[in-house]
Protein backbone atom coordinates (compact mmCIF):
# COMPACT_ATOMS: atom_id res chain seq x y z
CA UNK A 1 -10.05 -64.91 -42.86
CA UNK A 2 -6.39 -65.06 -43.31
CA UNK A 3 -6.93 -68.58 -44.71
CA UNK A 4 -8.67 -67.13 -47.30
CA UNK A 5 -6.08 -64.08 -47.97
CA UNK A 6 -3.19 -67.08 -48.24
CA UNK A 7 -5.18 -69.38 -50.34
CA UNK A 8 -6.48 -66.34 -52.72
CA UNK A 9 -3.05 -65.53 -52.72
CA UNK A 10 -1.29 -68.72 -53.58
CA UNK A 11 -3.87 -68.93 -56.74
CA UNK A 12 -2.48 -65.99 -57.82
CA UNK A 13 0.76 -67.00 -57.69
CA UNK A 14 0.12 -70.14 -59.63
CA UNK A 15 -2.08 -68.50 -62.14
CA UNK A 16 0.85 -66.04 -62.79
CA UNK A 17 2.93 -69.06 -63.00
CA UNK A 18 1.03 -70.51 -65.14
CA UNK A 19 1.07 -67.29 -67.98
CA UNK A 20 4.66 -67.55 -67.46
CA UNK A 21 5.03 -70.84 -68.01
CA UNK A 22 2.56 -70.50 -71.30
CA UNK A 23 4.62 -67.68 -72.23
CA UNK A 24 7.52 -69.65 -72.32
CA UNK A 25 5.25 -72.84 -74.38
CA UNK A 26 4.39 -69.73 -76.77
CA UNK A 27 8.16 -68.49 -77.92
CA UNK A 28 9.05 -71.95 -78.36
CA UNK A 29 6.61 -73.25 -80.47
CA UNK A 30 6.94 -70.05 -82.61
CA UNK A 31 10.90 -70.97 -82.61
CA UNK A 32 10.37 -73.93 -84.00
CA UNK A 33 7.68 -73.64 -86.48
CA UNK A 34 3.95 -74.27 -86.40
CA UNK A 35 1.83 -71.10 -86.75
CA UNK A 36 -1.00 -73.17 -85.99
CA UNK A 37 0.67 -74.68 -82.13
CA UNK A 38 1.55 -71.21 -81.53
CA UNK A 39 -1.94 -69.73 -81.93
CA UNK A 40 -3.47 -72.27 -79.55
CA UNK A 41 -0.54 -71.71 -77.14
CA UNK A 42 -1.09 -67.69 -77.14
CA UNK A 43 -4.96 -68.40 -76.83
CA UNK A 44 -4.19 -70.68 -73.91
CA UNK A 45 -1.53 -67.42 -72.05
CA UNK A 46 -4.04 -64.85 -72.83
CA UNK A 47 -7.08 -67.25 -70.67
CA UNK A 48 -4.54 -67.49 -68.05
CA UNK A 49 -3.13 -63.76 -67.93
CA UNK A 50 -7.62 -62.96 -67.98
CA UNK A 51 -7.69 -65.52 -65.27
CA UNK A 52 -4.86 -63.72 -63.28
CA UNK A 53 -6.64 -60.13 -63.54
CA UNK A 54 -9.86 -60.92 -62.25
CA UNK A 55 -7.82 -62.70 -59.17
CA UNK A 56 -5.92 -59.53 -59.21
CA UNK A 57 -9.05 -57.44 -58.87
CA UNK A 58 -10.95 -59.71 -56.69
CA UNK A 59 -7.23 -59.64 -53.84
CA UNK A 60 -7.05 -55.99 -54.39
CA UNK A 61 -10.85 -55.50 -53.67
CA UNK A 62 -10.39 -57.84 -50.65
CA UNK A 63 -7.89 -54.87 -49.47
CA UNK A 64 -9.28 -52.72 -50.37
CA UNK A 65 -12.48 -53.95 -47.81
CA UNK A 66 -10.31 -55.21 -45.05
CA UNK A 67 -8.56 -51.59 -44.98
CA UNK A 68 -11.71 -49.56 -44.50
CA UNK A 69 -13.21 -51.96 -42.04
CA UNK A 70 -9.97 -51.57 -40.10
CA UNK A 71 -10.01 -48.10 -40.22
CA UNK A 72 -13.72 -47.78 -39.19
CA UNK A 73 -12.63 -50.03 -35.87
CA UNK A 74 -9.82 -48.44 -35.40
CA UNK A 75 -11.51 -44.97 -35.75
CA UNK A 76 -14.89 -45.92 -33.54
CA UNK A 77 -12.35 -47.43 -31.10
CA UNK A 78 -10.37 -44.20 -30.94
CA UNK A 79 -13.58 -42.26 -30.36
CA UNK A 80 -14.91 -44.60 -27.57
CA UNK A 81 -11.30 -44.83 -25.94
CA UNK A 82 -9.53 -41.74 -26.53
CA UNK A 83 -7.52 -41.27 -23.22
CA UNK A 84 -6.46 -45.50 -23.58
CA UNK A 85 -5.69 -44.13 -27.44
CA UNK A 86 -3.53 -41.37 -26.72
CA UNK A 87 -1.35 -43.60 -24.13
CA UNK A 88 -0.94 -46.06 -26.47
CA UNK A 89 0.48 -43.63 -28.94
CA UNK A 90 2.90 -42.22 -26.40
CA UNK A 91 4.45 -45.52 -25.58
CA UNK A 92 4.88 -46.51 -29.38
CA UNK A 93 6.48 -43.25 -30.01
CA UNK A 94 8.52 -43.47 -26.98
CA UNK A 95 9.89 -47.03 -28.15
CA UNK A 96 10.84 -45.50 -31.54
CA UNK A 97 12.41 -42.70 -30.06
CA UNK A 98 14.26 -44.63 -27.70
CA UNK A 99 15.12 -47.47 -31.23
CA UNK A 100 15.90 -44.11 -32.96
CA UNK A 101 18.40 -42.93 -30.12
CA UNK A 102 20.11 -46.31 -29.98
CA UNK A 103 20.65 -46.32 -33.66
CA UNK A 104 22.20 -43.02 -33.61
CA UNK A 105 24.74 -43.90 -31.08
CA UNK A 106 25.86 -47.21 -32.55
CA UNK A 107 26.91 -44.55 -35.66
């Protein structure tokens, strides 16, 4: 699964690259002339900037999923478990007390 979160990710990445980099094609071309190069080149940035928004969409709905299925487990586990739950919860709130203590004394 995180396989698929990295690779989803890096095609983001080079999708957003790849507006940028048309971007940059696009202010160019218009620099130097050619009304015609610069209309294929802003035709080519807005694919790749539609491109990048579904990925967007598709990552964010990924989240979206993962979060709620995490916090189903997490809530079904807390239910079936609630004494193994609580201890837990001490001992990570002891830890950032104790973190918090240190901290305070190094001011």
């Amino acid at each position: 699964m995180s396989d698929s979160v990295e690779s989803t990710r890096r095609n983001l990445i080079d999708d957003f690259n790849a507006v940028v980099e048309d971007g940059e094609k696009l202010l160019r071309a218009l620099a130097q002339s050619g009304a015609e190069k610069g209309s294929a080149l802003r035709a080519s940035a807005e694919q790749n900037l539609a491109v990048a928004r579904e990925r967007l969409k598709e990552l964010q709905g990924d989240a979206v999923e993962r979060t709620r299925a995490a916090a189903k487990y997490t809530d079904e586990y807390v239910h079936e478990n609630p004494w193994q739950s609580i201890g837990a919860v001490a001992i990570v709130g002891a830890l950032i007390g104790f973190i918090a203590g240190l901290m305070m004394n190094r001011r």
